[in-house]
C-alpha atoms as a PDB file:
ATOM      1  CA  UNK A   1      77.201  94.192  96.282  1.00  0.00           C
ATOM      2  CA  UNK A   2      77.026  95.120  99.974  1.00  0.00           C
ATOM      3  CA  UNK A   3      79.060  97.882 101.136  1.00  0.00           C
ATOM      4  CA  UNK A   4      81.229  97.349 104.351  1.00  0.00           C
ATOM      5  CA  UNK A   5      82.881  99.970 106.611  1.00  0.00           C
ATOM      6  CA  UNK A   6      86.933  99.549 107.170  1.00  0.00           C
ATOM      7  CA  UNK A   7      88.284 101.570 109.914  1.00  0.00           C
ATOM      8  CA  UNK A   8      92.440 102.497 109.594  1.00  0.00           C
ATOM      9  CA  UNK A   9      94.940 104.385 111.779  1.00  0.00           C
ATOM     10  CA  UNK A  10      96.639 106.886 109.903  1.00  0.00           C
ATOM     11  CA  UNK A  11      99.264 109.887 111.006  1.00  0.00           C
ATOM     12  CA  UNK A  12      97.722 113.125 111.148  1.00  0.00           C
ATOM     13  CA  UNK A  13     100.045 114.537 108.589  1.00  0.00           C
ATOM     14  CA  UNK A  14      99.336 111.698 106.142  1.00  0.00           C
ATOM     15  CA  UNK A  15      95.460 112.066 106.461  1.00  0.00           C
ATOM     16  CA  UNK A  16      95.897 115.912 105.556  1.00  0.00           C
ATOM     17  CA  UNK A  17      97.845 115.196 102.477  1.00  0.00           C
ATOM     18  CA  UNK A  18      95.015 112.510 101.490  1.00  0.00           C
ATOM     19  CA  UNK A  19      92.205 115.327 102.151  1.00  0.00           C
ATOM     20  CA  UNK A  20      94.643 117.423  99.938  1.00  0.00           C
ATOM     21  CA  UNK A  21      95.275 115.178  97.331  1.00  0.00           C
ATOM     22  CA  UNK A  22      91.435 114.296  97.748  1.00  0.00           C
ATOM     23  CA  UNK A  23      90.127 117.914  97.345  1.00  0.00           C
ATOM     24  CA  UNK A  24      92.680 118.651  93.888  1.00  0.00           C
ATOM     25  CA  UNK A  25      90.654 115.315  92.520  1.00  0.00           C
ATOM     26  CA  UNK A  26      87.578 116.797  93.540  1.00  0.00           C
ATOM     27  CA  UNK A  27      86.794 113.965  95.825  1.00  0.00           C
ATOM     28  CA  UNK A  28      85.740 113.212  99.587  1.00  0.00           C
ATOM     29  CA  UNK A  29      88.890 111.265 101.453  1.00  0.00           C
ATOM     30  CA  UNK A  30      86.706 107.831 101.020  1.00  0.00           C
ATOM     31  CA  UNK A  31      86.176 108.361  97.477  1.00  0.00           C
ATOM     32  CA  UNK A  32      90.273 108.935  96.901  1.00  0.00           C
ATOM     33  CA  UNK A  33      90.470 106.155  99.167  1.00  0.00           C
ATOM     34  CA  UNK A  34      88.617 103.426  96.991  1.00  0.00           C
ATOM     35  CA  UNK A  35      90.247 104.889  93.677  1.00  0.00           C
ATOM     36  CA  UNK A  36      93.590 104.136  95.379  1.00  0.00           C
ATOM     37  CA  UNK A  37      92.148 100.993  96.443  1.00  0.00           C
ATOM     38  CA  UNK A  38      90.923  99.945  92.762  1.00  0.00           C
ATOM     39  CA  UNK A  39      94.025 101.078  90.949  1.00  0.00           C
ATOM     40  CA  UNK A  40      96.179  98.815  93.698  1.00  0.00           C
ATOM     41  CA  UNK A  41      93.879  95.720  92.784  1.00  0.00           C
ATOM     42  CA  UNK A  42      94.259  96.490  89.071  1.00  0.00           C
ATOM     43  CA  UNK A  43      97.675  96.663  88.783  1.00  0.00           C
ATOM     44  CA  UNK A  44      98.152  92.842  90.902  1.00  0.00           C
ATOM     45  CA  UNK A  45      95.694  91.464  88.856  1.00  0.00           C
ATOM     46  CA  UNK A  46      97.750  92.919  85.760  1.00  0.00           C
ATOM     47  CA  UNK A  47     100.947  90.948  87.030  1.00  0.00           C
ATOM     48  CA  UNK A  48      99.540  88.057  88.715  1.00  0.00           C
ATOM     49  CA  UNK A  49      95.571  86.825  87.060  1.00  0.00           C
ATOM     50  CA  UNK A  50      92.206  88.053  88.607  1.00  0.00           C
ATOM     51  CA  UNK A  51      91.619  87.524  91.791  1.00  0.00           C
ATOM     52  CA  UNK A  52      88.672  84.689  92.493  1.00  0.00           C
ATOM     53  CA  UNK A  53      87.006  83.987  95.141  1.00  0.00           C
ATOM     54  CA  UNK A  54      84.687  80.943  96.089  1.00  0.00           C
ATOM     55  CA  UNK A  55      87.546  78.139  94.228  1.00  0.00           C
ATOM     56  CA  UNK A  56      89.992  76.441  95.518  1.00  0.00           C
ATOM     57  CA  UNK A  57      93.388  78.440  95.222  1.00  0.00           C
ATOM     58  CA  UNK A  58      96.812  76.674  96.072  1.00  0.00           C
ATOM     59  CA  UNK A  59      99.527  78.784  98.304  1.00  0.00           C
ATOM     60  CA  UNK A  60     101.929  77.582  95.404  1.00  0.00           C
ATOM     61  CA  UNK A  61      98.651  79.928  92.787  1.00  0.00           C
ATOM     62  CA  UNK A  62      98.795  82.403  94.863  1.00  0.00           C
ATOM     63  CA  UNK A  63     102.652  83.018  94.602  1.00  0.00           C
ATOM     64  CA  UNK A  64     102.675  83.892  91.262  1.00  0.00           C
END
């Protein structure tokens, strides 16, 4: 697995909170970043199937 770099506006006042929220969990901001990231992913995949890549997925598959 390759890592990749994402770059994201955020309000000053929001990216305190998240180094906040990030030093309680005893974290850097990317690290609370991709936990926040992971939990989002598990909780789609909970309601709508894994996500695949690399088959072919219908618009009317992805809906649901």
């Amino acid at each position: 697995m390759s890592i990749k770099s994402l770059s994201i506006r955020i309000d000053e006042e929001m990216l305190n909170k998240l180094h906040y929220v990030a030093d309680y969990e005893a974290r850097s901001a990317n690290g609370q970043i991709i936990v926040l990231i992971r939990d989002c992913i598990e909780q789609f995949e909970e309601k709508h199937g894994k996500i695949e890549f690399g088959k072919a997925v219908s618009a009317e598959n992805k809906k649901k």
